[in-house]
C-alpha atoms as a PDB file:
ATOM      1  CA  UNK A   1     -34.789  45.640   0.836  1.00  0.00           C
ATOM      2  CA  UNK A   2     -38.740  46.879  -0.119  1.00  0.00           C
ATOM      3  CA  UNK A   3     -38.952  48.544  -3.774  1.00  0.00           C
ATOM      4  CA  UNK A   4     -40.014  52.483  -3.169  1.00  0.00           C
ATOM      5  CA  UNK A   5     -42.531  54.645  -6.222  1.00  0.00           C
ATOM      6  CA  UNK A   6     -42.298  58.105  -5.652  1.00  0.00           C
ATOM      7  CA  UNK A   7     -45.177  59.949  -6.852  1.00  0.00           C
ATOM      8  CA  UNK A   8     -45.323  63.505  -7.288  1.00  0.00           C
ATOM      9  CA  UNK A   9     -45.541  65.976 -10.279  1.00  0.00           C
ATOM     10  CA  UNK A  10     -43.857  68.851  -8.861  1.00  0.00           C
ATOM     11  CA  UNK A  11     -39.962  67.723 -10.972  1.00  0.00           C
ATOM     12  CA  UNK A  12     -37.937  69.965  -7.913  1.00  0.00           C
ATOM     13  CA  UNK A  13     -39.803  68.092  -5.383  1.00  0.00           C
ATOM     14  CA  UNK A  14     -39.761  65.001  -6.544  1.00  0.00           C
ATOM     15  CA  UNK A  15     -35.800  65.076  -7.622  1.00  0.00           C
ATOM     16  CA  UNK A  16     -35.490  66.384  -3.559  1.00  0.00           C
ATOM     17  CA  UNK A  17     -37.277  63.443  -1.983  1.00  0.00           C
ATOM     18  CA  UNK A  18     -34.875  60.966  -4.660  1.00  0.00           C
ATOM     19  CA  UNK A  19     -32.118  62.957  -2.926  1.00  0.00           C
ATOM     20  CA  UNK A  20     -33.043  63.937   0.224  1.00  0.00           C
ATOM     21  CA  UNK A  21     -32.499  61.033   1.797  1.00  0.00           C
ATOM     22  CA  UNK A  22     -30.205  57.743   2.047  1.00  0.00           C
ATOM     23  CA  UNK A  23     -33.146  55.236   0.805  1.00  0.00           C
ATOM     24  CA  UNK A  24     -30.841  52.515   1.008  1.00  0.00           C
ATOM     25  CA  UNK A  25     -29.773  52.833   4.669  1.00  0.00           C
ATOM     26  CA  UNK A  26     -33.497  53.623   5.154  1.00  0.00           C
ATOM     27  CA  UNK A  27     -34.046  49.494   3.621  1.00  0.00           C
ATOM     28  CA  UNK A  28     -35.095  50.997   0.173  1.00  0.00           C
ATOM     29  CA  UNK A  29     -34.593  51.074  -3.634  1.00  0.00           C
ATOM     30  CA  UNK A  30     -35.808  53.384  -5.508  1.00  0.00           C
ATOM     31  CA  UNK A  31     -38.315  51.480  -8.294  1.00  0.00           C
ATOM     32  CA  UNK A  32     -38.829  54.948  -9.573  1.00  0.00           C
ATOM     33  CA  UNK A  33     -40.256  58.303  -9.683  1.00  0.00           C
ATOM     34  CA  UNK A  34     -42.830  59.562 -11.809  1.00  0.00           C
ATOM     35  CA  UNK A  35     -45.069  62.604 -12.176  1.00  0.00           C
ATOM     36  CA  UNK A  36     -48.875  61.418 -12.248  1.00  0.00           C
ATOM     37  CA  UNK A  37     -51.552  58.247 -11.345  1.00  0.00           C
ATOM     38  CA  UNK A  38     -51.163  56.924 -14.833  1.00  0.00           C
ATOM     39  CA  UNK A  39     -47.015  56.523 -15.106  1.00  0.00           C
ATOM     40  CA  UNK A  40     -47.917  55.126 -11.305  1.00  0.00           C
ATOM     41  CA  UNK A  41     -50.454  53.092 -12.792  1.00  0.00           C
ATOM     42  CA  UNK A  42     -47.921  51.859 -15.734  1.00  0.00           C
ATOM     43  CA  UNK A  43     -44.659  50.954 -13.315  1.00  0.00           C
ATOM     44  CA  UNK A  44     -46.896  49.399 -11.309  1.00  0.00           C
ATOM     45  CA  UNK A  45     -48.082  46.953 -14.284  1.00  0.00           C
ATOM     46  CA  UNK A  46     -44.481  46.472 -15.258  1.00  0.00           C
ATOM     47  CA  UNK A  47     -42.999  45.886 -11.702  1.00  0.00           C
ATOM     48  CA  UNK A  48     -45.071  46.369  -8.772  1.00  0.00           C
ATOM     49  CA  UNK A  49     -43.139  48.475  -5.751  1.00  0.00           C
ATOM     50  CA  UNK A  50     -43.735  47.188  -2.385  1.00  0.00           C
ATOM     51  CA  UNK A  51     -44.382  50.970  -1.370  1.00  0.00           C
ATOM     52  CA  UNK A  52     -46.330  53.877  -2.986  1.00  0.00           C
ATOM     53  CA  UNK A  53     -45.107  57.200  -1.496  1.00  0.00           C
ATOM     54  CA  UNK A  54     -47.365  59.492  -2.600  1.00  0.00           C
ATOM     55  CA  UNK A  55     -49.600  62.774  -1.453  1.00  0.00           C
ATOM     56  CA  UNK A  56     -52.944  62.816  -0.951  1.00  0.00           C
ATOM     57  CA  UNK A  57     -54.892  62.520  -3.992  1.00  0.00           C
ATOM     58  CA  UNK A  58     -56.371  65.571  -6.707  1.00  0.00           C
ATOM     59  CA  UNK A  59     -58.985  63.048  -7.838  1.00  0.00           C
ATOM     60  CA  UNK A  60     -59.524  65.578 -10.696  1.00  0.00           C
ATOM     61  CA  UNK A  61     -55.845  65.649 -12.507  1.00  0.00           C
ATOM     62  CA  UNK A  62     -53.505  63.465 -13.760  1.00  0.00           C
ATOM     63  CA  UNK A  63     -55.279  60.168 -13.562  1.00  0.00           C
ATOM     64  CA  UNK A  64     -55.205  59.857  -9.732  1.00  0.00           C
ATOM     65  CA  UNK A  65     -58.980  59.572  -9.777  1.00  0.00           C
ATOM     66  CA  UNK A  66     -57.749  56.198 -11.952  1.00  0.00           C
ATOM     67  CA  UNK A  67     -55.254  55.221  -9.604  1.00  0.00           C
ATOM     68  CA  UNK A  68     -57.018  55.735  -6.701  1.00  0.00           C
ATOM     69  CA  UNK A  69     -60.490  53.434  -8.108  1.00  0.00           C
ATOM     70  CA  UNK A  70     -57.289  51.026  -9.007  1.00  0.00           C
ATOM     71  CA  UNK A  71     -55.874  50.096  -5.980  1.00  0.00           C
ATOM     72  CA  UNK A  72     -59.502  50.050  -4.120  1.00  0.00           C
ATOM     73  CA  UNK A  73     -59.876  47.000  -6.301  1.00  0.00           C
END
């Protein structure tokens, strides 16, 4: 089973896609679901997921600019 981060700071989407579907049938877990680049940035330090799901980046909010330079590493 592959550990799944959900990104997104909208809290009713974010709580839909954690709903929405049966991750576990799907071959997932749930690591967790957070609102912006920098709690990404932070579960990602404590436990690294085996998959980000996340949209495209607002390099100018919520530390996704961070994130993004990050993972280019």
């Amino acid at each position: 089973m592959y550990s799944l981060l959900i990104a997104e700071d909208e809290n009713l989407i974010r709580r839909g896609i954690v709903k929405a579907l049966d991750w576990g049938a799907l071959g997932f877990s749930i690591a967790a679901a957070v609102e912006n680049g920098f709690e990404v940035l932070d579960e990602m330090a404590r436990e690294p997921a085996d998959v980000l799901l996340t949209k495209s980046f607002n390099c100018a909010v919520n530390g996704d600019w961070k994130l993004a330079a990050d993972f280019a590493k």
